[in-house]
PDB file of N, CA and C in Angstrom:
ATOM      1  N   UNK A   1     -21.753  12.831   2.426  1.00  0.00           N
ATOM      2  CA  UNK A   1     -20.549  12.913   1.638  1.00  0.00           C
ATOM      3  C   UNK A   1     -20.902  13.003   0.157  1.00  0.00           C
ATOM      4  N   UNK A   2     -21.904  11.935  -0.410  1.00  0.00           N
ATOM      5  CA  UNK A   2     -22.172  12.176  -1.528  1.00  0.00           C
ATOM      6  C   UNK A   2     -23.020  13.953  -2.174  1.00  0.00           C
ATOM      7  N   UNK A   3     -23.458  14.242  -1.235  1.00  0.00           N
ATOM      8  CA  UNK A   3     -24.408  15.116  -1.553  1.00  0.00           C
ATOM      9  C   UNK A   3     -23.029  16.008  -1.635  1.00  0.00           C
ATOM     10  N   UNK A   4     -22.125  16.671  -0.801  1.00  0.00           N
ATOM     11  CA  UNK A   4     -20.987  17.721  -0.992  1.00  0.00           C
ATOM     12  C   UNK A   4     -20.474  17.248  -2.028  1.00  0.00           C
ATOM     13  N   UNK A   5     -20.172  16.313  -2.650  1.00  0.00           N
ATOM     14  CA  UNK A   5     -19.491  16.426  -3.991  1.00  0.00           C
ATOM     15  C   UNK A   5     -20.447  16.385  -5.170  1.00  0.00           C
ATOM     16  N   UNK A   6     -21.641  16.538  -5.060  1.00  0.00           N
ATOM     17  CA  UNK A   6     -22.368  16.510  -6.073  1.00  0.00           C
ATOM     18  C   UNK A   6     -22.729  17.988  -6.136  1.00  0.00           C
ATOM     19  N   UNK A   7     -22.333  18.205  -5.289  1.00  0.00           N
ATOM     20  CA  UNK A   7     -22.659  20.325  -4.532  1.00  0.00           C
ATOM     21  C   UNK A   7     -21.238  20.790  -5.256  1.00  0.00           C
ATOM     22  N   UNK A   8     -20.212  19.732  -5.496  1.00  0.00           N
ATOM     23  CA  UNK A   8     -19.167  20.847  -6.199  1.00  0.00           C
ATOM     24  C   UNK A   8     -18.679  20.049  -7.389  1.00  0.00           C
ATOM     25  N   UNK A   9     -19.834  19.751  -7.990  1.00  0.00           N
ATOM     26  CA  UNK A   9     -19.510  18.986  -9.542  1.00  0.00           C
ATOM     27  C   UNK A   9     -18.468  18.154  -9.364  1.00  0.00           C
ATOM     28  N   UNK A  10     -17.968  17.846  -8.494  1.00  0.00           N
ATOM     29  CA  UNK A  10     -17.118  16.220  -8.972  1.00  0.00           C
ATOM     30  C   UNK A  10     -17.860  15.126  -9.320  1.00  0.00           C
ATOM     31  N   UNK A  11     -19.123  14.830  -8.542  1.00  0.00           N
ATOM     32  CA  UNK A  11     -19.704  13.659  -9.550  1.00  0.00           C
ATOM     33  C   UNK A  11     -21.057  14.292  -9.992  1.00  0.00           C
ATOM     34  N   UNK A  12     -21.332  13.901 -11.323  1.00  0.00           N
ATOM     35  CA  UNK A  12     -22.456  14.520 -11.810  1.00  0.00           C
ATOM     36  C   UNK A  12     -23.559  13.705 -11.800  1.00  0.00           C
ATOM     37  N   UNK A  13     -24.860  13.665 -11.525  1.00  0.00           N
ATOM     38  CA  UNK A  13     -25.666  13.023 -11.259  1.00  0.00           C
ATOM     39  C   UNK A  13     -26.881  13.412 -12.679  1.00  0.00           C
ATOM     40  N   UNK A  14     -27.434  12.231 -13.468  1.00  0.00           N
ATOM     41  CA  UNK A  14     -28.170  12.068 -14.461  1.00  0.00           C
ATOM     42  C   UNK A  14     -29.556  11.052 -14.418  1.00  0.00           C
ATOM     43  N   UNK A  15     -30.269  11.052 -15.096  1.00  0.00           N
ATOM     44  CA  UNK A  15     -31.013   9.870 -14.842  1.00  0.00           C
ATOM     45  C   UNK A  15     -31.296   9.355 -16.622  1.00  0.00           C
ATOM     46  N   UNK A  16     -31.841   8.263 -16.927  1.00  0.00           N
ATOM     47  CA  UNK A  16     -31.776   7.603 -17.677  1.00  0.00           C
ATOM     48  C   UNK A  16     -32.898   6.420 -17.844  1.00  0.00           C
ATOM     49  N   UNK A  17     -33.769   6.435 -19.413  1.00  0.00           N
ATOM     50  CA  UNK A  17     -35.070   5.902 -19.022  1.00  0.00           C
ATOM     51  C   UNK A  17     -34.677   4.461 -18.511  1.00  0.00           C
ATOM     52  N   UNK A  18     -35.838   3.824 -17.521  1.00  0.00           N
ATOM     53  CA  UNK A  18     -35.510   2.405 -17.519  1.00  0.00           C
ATOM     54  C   UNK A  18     -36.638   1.834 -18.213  1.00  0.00           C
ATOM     55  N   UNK A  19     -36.025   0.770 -19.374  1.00  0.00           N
ATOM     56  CA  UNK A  19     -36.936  -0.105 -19.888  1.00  0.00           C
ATOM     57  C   UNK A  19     -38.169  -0.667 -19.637  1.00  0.00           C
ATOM     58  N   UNK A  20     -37.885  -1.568 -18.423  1.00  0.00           N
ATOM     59  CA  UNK A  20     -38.930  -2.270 -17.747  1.00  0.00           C
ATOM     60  C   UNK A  20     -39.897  -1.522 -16.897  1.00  0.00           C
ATOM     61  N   UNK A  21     -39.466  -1.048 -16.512  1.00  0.00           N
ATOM     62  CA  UNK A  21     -40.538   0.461 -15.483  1.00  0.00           C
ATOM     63  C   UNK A  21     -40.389   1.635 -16.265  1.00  0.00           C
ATOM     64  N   UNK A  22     -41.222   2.583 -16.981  1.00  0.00           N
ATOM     65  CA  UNK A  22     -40.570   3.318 -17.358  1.00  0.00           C
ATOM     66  C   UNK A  22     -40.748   4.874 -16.486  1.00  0.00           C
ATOM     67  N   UNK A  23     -41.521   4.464 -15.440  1.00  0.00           N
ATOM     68  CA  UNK A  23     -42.531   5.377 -14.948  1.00  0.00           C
ATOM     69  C   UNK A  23     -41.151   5.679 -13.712  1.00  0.00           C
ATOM     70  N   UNK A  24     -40.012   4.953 -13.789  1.00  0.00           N
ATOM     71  CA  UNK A  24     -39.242   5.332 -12.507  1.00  0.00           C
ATOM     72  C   UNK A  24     -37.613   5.082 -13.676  1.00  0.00           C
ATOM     73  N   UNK A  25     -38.041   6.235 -13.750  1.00  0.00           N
ATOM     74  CA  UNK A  25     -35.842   6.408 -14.474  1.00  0.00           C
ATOM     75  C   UNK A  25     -34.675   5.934 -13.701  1.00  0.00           C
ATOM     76  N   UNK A  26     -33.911   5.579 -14.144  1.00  0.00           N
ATOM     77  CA  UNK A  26     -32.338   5.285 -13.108  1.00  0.00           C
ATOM     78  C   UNK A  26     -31.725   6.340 -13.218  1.00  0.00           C
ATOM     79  N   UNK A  27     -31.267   6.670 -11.863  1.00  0.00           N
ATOM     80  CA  UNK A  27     -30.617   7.931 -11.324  1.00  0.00           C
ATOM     81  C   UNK A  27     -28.987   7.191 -11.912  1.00  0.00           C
ATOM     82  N   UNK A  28     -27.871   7.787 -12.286  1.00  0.00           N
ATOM     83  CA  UNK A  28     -26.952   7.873 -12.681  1.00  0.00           C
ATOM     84  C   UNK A  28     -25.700   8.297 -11.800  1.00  0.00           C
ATOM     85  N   UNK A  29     -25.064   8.371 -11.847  1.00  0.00           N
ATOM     86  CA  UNK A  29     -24.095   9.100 -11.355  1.00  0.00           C
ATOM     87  C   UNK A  29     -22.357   8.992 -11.859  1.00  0.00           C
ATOM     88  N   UNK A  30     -21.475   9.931 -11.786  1.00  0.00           N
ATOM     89  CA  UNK A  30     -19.979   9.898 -12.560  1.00  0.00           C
ATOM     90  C   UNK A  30     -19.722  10.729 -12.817  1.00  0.00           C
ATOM     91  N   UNK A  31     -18.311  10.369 -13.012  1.00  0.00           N
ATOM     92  CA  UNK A  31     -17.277  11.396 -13.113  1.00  0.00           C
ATOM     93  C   UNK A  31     -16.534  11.859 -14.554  1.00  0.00           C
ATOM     94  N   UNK A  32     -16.852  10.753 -15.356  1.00  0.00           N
ATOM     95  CA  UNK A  32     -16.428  10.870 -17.102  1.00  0.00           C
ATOM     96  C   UNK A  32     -16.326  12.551 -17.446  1.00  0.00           C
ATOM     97  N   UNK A  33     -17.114  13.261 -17.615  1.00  0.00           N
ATOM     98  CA  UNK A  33     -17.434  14.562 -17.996  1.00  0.00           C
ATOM     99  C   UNK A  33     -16.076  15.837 -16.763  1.00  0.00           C
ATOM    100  N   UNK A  34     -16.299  15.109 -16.045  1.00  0.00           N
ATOM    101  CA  UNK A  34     -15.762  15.908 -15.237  1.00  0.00           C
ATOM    102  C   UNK A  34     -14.098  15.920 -14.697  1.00  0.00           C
ATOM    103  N   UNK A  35     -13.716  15.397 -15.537  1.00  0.00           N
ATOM    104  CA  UNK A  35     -12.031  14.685 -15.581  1.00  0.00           C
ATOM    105  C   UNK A  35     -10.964  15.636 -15.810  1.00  0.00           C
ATOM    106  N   UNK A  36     -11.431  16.654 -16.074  1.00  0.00           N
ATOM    107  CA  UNK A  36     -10.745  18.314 -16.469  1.00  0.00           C
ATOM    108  C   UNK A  36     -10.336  18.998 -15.595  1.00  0.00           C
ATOM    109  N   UNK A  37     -11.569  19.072 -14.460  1.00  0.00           N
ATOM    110  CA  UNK A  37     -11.391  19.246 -13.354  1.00  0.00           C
ATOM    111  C   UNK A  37     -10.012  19.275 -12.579  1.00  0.00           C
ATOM    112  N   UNK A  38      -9.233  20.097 -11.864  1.00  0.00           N
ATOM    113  CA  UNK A  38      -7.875  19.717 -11.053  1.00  0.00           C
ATOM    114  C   UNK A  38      -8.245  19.061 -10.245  1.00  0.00           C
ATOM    115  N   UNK A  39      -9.512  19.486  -9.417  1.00  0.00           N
ATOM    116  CA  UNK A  39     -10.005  18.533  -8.032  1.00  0.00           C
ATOM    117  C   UNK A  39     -10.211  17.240  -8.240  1.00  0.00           C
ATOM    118  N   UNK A  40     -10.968  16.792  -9.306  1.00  0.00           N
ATOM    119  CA  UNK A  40     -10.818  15.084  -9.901  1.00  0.00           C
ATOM    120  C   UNK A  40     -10.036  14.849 -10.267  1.00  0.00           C
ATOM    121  N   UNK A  41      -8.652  15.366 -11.198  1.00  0.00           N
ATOM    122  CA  UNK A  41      -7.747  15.053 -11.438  1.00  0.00           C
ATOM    123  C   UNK A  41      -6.751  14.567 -10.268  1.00  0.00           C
ATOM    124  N   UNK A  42      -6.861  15.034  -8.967  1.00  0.00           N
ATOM    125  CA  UNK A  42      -6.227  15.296  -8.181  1.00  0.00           C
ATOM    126  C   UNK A  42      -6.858  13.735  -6.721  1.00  0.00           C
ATOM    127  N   UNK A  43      -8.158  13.748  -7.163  1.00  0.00           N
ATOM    128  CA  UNK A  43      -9.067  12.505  -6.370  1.00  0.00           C
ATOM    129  C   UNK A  43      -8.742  11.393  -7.244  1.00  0.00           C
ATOM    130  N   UNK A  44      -8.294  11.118  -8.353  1.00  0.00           N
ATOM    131  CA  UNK A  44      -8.576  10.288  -9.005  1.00  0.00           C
ATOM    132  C   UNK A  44      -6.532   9.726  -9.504  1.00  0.00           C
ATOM    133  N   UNK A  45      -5.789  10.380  -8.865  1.00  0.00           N
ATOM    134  CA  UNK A  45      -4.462  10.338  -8.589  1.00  0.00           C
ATOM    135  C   UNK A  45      -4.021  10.631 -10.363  1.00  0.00           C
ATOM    136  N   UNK A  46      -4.389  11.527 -11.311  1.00  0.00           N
ATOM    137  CA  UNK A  46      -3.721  12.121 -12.185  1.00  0.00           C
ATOM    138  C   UNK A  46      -3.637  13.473 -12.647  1.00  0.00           C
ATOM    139  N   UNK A  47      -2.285  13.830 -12.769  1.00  0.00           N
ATOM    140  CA  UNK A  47      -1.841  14.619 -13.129  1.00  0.00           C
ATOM    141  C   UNK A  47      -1.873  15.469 -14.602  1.00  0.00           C
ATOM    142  N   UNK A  48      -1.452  16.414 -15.129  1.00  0.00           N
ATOM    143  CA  UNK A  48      -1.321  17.028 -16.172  1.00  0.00           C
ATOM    144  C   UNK A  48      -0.319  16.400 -17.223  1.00  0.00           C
ATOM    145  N   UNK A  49       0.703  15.947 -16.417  1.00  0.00           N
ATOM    146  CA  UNK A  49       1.698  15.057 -17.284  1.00  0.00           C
ATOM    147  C   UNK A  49       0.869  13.310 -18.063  1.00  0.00           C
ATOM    148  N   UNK A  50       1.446  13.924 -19.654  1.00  0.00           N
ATOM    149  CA  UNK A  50       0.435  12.695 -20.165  1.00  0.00           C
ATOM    150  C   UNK A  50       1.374  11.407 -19.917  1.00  0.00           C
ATOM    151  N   UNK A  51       2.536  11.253 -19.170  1.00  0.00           N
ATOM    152  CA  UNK A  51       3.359   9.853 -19.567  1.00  0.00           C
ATOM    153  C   UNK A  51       2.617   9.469 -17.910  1.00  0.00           C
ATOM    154  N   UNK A  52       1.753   9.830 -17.676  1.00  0.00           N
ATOM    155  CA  UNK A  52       1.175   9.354 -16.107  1.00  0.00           C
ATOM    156  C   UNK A  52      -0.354   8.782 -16.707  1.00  0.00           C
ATOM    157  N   UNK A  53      -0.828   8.886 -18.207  1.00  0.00           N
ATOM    158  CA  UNK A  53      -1.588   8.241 -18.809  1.00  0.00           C
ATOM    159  C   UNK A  53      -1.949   6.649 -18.310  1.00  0.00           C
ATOM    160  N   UNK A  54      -3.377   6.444 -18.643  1.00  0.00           N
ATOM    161  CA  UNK A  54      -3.498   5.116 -18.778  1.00  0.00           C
ATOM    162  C   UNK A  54      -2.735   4.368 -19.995  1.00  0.00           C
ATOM    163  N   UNK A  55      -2.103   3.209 -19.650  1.00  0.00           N
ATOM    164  CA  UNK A  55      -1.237   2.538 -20.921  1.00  0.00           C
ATOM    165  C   UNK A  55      -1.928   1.207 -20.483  1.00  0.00           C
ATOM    166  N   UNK A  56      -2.587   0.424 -21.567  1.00  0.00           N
ATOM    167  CA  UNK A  56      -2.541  -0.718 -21.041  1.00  0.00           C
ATOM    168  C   UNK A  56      -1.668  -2.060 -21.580  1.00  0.00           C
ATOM    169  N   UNK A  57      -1.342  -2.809 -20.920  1.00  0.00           N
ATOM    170  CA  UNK A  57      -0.718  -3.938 -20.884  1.00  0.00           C
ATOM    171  C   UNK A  57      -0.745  -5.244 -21.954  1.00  0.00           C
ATOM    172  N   UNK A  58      -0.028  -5.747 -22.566  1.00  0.00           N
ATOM    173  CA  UNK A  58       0.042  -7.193 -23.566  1.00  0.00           C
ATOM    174  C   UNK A  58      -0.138  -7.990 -22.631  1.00  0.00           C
ATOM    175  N   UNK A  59      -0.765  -9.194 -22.871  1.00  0.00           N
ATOM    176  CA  UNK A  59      -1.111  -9.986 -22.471  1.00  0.00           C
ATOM    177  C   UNK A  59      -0.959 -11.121 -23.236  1.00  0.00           C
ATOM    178  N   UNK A  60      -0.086 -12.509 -23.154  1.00  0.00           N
ATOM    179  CA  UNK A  60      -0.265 -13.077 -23.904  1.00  0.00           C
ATOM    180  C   UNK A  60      -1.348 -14.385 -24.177  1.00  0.00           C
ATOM    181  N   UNK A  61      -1.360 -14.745 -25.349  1.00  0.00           N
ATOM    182  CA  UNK A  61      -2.523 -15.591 -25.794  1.00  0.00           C
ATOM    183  C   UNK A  61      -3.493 -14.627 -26.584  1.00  0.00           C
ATOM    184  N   UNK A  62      -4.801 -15.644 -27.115  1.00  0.00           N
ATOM    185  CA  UNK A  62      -5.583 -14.840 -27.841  1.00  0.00           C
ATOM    186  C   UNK A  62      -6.827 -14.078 -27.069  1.00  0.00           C
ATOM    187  N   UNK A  63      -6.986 -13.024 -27.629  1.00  0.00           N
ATOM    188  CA  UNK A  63      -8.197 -11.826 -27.122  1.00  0.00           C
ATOM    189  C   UNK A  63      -9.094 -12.933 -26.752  1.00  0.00           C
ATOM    190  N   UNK A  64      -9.875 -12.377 -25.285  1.00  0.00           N
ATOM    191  CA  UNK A  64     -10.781 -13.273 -24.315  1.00  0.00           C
ATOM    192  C   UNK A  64     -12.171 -13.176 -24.956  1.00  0.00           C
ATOM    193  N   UNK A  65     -12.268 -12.180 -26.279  1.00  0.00           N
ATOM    194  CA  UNK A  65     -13.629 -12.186 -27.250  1.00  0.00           C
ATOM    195  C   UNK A  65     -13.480 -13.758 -27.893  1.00  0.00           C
ATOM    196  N   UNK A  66     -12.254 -13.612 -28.683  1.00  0.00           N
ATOM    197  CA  UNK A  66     -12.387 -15.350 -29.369  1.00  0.00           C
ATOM    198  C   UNK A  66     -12.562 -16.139 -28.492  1.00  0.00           C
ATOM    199  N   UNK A  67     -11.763 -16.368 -26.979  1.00  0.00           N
ATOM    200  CA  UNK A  67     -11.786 -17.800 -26.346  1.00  0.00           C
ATOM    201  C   UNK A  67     -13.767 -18.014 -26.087  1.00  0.00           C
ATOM    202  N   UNK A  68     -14.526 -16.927 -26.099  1.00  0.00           N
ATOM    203  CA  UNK A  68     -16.050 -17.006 -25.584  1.00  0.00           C
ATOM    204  C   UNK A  68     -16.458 -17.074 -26.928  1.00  0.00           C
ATOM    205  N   UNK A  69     -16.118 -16.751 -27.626  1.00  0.00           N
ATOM    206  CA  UNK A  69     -16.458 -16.981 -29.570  1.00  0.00           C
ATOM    207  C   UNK A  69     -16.467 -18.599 -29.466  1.00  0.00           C
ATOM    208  N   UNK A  70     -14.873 -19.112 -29.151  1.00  0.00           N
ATOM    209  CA  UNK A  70     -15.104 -20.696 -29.343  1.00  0.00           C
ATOM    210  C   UNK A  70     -15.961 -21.231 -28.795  1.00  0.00           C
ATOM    211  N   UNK A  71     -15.722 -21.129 -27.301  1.00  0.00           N
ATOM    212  CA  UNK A  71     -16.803 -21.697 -26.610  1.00  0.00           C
ATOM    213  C   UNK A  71     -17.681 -22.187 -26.843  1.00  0.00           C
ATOM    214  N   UNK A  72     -18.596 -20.792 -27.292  1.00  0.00           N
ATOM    215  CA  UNK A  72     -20.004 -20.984 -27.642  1.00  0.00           C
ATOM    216  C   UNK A  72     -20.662 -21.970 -28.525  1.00  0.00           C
ATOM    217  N   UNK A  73     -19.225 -22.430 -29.244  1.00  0.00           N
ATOM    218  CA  UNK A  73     -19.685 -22.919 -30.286  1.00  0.00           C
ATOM    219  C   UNK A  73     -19.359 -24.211 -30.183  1.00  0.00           C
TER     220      UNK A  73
END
């Protein structure tokens, strides 16, 4: 399954050095680049219409960066 969609560019496959080994890269893989696509648009349940956009949500209280800011401290 993976190999047919990598055969029709829905997920694109990259590699990327790894630090600690460097002699063996990390293979990659995603769909970011490829979001244009109708067929990912269409796997990934969005449409052309932008009010079908990601919106995200309020939440109340303070951003979960400060509560680990206090913490720490």
């Amino acid at each position: 399954m993976l190999e047919a969609v990598i055969n029709k560019r829905f997920v694109l496959v990259g590699k990327v050095p790894n630090p600690k080994s460097p002699q063996f890269p990390v293979t990659t893989i995603r769909i970011e680049k490829n979001r244009l696509m109708p067929e990912v648009k269409a796997v990934l349940g969005q449409s052309d219409s932008p009010d079908l956009d990601f919106a995200p949500i309020e939440i109340s209280g303070e951003p979960l960066s400060a509560t680990i800011l206090r913490e720490r401290r």
